[in-house]
PDB file of N, CA and C in Angstrom:
ATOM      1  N   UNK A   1      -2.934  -3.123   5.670  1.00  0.00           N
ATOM      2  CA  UNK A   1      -3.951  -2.426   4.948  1.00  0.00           C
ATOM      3  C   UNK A   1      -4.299  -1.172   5.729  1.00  0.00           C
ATOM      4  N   UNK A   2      -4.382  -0.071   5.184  1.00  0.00           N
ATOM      5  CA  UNK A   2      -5.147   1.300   5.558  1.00  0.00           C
ATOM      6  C   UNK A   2      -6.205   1.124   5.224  1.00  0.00           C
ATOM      7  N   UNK A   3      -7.310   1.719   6.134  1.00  0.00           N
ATOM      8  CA  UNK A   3      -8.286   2.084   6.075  1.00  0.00           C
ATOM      9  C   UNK A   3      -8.702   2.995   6.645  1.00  0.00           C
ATOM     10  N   UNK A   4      -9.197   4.140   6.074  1.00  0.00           N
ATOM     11  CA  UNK A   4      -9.474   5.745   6.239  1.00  0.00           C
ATOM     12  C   UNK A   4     -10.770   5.963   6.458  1.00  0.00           C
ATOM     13  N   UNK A   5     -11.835   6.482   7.669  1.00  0.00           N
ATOM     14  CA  UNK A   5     -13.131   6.240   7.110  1.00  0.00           C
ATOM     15  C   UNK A   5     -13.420   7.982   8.273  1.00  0.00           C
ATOM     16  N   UNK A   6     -14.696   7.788   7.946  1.00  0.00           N
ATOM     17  CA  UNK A   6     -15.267   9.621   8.851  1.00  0.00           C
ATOM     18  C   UNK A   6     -16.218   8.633   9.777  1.00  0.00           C
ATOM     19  N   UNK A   7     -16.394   9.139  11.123  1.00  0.00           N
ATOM     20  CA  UNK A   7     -17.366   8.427  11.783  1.00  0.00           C
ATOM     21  C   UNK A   7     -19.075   9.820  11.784  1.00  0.00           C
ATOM     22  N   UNK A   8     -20.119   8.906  12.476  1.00  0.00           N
ATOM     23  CA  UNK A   8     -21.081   9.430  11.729  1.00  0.00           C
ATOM     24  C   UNK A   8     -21.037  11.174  12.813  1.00  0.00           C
ATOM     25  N   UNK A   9     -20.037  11.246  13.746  1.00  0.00           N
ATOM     26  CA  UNK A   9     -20.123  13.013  14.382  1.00  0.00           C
ATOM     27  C   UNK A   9     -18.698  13.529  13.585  1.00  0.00           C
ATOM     28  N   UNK A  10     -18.299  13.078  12.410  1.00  0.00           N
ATOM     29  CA  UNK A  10     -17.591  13.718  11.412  1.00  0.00           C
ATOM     30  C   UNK A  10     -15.879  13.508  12.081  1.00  0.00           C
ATOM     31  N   UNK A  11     -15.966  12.910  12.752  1.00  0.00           N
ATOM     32  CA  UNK A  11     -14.449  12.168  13.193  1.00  0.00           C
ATOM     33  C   UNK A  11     -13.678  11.589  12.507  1.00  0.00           C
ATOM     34  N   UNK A  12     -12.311  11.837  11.475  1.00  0.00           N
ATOM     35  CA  UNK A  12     -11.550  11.324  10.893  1.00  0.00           C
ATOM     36  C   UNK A  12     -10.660  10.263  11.646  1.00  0.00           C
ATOM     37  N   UNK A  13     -10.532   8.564  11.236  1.00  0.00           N
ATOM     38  CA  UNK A  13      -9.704   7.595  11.821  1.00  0.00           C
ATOM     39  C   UNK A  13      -9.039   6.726  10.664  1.00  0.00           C
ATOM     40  N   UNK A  14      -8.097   6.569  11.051  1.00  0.00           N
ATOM     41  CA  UNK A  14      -7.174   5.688  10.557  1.00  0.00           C
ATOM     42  C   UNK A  14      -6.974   4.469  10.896  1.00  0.00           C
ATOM     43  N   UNK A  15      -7.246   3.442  10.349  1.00  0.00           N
ATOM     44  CA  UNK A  15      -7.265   2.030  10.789  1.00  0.00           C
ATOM     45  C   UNK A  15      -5.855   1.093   9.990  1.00  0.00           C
ATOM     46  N   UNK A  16      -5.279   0.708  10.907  1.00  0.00           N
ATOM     47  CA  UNK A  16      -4.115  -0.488  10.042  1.00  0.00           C
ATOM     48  C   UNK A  16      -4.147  -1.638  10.598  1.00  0.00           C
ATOM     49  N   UNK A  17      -4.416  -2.023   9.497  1.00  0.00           N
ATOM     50  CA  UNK A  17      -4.445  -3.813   9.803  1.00  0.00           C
ATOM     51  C   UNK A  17      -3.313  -4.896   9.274  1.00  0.00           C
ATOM     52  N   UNK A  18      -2.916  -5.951   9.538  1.00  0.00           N
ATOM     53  CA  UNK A  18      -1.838  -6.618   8.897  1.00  0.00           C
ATOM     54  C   UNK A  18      -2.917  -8.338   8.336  1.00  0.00           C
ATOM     55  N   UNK A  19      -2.538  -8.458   7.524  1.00  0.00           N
ATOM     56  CA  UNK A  19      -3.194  -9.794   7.123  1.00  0.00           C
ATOM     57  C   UNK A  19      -1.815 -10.676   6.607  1.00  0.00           C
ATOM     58  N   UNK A  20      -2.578 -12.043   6.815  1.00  0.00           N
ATOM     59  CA  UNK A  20      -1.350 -13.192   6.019  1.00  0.00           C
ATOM     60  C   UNK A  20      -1.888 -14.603   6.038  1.00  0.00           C
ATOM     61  N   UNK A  21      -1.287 -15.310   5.408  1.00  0.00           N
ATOM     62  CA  UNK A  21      -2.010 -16.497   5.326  1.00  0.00           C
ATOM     63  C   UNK A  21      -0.904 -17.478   6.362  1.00  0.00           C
ATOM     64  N   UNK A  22      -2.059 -18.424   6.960  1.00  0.00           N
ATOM     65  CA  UNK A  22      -0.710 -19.432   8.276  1.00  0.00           C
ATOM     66  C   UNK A  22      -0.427 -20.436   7.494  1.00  0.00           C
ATOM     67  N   UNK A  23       0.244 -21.102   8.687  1.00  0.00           N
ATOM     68  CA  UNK A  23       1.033 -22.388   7.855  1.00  0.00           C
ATOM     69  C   UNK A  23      -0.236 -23.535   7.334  1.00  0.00           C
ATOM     70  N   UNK A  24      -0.780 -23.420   8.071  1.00  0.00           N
ATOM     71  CA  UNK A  24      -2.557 -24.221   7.433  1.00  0.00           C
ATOM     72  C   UNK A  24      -3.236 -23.559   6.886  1.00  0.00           C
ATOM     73  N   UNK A  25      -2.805 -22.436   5.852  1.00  0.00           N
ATOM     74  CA  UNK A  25      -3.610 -21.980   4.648  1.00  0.00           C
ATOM     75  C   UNK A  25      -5.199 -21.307   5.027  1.00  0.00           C
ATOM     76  N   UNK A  26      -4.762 -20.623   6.133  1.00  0.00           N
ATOM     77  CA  UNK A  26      -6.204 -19.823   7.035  1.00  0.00           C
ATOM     78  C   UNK A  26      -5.704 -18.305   6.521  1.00  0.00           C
ATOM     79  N   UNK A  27      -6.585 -17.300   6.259  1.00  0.00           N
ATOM     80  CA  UNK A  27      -6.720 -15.988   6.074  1.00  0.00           C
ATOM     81  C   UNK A  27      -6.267 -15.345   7.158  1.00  0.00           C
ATOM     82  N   UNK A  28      -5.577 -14.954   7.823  1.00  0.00           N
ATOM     83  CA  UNK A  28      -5.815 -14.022   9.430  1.00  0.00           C
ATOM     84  C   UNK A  28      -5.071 -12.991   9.164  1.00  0.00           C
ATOM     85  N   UNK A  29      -5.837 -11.614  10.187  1.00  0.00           N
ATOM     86  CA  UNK A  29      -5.772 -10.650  10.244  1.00  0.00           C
ATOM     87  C   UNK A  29      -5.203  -9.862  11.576  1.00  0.00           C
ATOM     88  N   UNK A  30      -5.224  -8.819  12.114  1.00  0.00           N
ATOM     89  CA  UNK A  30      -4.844  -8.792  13.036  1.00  0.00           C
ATOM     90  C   UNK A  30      -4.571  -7.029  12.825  1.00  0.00           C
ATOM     91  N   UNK A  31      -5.577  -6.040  14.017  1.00  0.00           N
ATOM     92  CA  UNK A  31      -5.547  -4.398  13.941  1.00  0.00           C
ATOM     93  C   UNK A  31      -4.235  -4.545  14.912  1.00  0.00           C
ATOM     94  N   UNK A  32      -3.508  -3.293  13.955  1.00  0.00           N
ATOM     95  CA  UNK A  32      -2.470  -2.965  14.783  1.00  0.00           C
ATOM     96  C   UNK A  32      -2.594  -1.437  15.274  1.00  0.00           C
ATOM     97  N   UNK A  33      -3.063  -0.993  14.637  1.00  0.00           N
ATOM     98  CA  UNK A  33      -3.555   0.472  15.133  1.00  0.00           C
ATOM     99  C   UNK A  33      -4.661   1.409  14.569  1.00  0.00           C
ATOM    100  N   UNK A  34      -5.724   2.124  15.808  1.00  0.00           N
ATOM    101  CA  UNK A  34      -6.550   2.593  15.190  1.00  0.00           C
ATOM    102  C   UNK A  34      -6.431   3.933  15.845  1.00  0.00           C
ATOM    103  N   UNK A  35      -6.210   5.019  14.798  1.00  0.00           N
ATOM    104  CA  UNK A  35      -6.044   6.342  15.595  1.00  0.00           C
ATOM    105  C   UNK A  35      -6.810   7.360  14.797  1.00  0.00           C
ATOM    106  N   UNK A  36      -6.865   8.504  15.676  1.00  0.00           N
ATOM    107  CA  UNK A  36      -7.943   9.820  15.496  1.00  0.00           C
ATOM    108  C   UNK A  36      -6.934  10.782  14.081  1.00  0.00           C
ATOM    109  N   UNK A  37      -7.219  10.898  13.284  1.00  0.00           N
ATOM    110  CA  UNK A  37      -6.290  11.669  11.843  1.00  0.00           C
ATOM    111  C   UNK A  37      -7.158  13.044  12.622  1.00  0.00           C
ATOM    112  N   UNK A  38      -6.063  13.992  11.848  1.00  0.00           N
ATOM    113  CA  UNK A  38      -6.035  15.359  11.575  1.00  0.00           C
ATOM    114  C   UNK A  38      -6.003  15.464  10.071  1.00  0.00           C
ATOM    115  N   UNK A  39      -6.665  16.668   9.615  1.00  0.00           N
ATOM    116  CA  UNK A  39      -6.555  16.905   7.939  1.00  0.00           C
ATOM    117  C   UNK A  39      -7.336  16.381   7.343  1.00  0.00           C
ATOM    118  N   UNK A  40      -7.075  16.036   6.126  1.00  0.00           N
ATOM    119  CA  UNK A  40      -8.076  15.048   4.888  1.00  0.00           C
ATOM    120  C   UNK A  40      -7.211  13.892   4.959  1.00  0.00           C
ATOM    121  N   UNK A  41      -8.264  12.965   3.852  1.00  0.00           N
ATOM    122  CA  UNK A  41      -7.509  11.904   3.700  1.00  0.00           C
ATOM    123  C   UNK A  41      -6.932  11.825   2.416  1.00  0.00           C
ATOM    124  N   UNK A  42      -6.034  12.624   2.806  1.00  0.00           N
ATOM    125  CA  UNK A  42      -4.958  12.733   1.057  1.00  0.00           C
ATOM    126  C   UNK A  42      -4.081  11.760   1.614  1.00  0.00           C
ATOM    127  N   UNK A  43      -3.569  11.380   0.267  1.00  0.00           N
ATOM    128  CA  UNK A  43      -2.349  10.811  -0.111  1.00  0.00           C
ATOM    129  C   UNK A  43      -1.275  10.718   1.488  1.00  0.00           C
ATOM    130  N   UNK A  44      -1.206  12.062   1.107  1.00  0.00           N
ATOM    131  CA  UNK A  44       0.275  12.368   1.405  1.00  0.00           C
ATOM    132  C   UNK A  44       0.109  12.606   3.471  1.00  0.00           C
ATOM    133  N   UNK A  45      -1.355  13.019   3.476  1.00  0.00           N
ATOM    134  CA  UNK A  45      -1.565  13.305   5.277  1.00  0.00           C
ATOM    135  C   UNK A  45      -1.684  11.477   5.457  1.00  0.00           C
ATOM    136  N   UNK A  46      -2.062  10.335   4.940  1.00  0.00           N
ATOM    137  CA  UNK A  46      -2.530   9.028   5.564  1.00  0.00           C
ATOM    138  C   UNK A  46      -1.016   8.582   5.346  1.00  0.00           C
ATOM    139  N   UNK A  47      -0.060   8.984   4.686  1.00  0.00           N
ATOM    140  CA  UNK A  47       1.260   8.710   4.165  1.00  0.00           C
ATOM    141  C   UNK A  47       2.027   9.152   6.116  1.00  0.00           C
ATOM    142  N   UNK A  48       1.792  10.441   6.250  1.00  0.00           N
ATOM    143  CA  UNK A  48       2.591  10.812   7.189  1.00  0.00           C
ATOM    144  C   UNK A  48       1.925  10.256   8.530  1.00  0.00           C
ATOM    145  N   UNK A  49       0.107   9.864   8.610  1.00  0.00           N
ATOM    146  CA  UNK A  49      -0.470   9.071  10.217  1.00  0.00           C
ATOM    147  C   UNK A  49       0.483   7.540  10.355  1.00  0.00           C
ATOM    148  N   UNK A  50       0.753   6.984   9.101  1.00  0.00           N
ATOM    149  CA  UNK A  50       1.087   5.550   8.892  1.00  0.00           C
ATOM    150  C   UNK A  50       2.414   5.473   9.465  1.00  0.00           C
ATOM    151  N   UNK A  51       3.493   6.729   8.488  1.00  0.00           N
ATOM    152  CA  UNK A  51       5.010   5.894   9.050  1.00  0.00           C
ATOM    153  C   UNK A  51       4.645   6.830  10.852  1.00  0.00           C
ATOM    154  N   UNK A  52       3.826   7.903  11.262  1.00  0.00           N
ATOM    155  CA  UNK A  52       3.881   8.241  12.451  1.00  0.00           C
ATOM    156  C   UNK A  52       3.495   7.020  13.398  1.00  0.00           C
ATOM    157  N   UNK A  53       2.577   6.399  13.155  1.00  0.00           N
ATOM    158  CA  UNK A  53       1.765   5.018  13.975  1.00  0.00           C
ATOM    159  C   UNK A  53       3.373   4.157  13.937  1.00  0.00           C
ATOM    160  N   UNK A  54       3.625   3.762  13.047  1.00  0.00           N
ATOM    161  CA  UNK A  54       4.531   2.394  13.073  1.00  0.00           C
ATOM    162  C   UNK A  54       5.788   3.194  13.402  1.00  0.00           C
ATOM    163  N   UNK A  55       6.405   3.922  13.610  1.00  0.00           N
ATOM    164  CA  UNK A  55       7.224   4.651  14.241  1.00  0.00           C
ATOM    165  C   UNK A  55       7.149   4.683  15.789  1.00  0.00           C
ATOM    166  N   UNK A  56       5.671   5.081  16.263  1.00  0.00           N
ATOM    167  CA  UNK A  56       5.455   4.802  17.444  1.00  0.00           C
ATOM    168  C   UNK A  56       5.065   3.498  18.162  1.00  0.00           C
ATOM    169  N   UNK A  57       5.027   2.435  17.203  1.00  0.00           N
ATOM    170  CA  UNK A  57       4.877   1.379  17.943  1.00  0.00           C
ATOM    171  C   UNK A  57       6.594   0.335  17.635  1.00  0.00           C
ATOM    172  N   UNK A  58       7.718   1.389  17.032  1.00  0.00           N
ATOM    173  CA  UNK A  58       8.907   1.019  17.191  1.00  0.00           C
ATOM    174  C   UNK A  58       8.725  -0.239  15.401  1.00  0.00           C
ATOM    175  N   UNK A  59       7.865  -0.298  14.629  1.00  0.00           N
ATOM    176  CA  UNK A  59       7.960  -1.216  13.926  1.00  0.00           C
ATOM    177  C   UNK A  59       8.611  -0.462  12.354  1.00  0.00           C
ATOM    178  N   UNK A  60       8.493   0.624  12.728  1.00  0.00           N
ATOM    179  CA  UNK A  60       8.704   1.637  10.929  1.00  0.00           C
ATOM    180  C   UNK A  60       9.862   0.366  10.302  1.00  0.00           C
ATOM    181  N   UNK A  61      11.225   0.234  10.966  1.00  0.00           N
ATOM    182  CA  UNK A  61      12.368  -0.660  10.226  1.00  0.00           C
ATOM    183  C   UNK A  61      11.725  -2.174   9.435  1.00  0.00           C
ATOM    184  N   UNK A  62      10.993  -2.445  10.493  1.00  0.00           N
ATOM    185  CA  UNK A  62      10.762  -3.639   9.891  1.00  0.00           C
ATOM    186  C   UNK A  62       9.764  -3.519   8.613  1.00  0.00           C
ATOM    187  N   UNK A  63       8.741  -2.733   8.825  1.00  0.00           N
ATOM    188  CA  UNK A  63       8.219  -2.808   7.648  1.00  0.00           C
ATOM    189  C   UNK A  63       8.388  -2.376   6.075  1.00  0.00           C
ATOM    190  N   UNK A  64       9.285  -1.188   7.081  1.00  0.00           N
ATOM    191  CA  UNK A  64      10.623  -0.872   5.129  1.00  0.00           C
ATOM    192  C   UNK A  64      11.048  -2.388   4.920  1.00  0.00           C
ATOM    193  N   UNK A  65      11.538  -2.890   6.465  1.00  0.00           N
ATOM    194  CA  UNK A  65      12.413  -4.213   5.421  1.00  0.00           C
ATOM    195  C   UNK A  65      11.594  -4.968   4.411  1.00  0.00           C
ATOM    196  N   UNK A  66      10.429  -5.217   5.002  1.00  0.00           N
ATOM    197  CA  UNK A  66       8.996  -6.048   4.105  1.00  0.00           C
ATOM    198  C   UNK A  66       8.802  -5.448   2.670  1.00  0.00           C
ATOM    199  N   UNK A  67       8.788  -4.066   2.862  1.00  0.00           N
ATOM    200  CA  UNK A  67       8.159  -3.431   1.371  1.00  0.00           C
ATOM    201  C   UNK A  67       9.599  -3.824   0.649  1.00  0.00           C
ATOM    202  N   UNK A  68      11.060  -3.182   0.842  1.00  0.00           N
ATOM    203  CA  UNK A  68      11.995  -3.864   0.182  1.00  0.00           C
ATOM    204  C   UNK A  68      12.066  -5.064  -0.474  1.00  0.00           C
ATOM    205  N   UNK A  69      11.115  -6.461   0.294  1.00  0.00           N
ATOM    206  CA  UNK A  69      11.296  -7.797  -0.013  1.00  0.00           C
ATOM    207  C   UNK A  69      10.545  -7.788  -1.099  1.00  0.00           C
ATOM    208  N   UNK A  70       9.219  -7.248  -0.732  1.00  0.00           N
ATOM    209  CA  UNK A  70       8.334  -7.185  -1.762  1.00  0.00           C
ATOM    210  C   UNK A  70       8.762  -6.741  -3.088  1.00  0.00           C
ATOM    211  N   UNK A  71       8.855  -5.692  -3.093  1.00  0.00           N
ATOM    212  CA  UNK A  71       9.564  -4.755  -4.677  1.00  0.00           C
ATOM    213  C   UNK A  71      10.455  -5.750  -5.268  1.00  0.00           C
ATOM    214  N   UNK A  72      11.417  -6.615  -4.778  1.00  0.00           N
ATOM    215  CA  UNK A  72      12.381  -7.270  -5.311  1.00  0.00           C
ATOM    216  C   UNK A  72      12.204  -8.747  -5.542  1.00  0.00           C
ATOM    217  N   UNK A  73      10.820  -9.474  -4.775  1.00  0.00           N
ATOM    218  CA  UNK A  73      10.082 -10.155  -5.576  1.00  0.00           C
ATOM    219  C   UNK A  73       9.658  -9.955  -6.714  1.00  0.00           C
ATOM    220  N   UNK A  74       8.733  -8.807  -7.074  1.00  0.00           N
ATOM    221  CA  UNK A  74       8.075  -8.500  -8.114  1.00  0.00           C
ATOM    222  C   UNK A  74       9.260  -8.116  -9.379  1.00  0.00           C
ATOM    223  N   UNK A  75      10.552  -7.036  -8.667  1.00  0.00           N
ATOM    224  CA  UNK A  75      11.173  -7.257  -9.344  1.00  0.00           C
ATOM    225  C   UNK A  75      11.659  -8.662 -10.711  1.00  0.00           C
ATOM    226  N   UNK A  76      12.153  -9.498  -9.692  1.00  0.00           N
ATOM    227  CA  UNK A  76      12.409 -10.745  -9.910  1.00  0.00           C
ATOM    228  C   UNK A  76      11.093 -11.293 -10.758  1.00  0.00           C
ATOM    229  N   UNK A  77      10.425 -11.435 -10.831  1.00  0.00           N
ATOM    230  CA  UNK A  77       9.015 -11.765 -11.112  1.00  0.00           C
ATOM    231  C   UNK A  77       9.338 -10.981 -12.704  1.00  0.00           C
ATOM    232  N   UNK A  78       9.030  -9.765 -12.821  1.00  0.00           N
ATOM    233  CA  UNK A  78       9.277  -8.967 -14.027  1.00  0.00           C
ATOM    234  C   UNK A  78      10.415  -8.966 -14.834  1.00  0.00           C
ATOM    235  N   UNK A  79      11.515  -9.151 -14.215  1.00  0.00           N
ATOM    236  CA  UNK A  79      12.426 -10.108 -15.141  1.00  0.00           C
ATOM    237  C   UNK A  79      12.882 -11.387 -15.769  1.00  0.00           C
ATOM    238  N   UNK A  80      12.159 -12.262 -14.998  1.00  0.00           N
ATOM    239  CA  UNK A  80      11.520 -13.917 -15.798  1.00  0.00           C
ATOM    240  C   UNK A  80      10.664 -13.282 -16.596  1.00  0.00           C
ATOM    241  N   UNK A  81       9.657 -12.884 -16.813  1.00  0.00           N
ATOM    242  CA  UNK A  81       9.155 -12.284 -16.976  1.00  0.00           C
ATOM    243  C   UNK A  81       9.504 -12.073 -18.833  1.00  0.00           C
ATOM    244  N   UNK A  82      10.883 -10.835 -18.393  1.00  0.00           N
ATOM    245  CA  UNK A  82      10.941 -10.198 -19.723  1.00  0.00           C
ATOM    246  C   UNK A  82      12.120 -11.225 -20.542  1.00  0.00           C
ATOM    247  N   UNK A  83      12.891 -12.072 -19.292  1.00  0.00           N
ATOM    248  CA  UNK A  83      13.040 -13.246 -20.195  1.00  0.00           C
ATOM    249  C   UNK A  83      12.174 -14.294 -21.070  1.00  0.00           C
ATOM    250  N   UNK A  84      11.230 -14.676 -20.358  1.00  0.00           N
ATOM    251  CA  UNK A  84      10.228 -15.696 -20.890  1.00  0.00           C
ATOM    252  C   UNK A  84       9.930 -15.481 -22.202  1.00  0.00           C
ATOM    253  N   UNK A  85       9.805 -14.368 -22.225  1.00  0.00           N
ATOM    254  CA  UNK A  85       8.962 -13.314 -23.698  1.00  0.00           C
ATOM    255  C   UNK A  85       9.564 -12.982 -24.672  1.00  0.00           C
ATOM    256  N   UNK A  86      10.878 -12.660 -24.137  1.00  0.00           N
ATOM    257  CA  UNK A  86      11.938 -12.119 -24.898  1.00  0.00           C
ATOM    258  C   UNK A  86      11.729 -10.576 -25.279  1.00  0.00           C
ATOM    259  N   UNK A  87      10.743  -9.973 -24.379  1.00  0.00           N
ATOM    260  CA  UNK A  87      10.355  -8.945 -24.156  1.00  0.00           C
ATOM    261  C   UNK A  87      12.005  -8.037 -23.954  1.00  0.00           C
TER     262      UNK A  87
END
């Protein structure tokens, strides 16, 4: 999760967090990085602090691999889906 916020002397930060559920069905979370942004918080500048952070902590590969898994769940998901229906 991103989270973008201004602190109250007008300081732009970027917060990333990872969440998941354990094998005993507990919520947990866990900050992986909290850093000072430059710019606004557009789109496209929290787009370029994010893959810069996980780049620098060597993780960028793995988490393409994750978003990949994801998309092709949902994929999968949306094509039962348009079978079920006959959509």
């Amino acid at each position: 999760m991103l989270d973008a916020w201004i602190s109250s002397n007008y300081i732009l930060f970027l917060e990333i967090t990872v969440h998941w559920i354990s094998e005993d069905w507990q919520l947990k979370e866990i900050l992986i990085d909290f850093c000072k942004l430059s710019g606004s918080h557009s789109g496209e500048n929290l787009h370029e602090f994010f893959i810069q952070c996980c780049d620098n902590m060597r993780i960028l590969t793995k988490v393409y691999f994750y978003i990949i898994i994801v998309i092709i769940i949902v994929l999968i998901i949306l094509y039962s889906f348009i079978l079920l229906y006959e959509i």
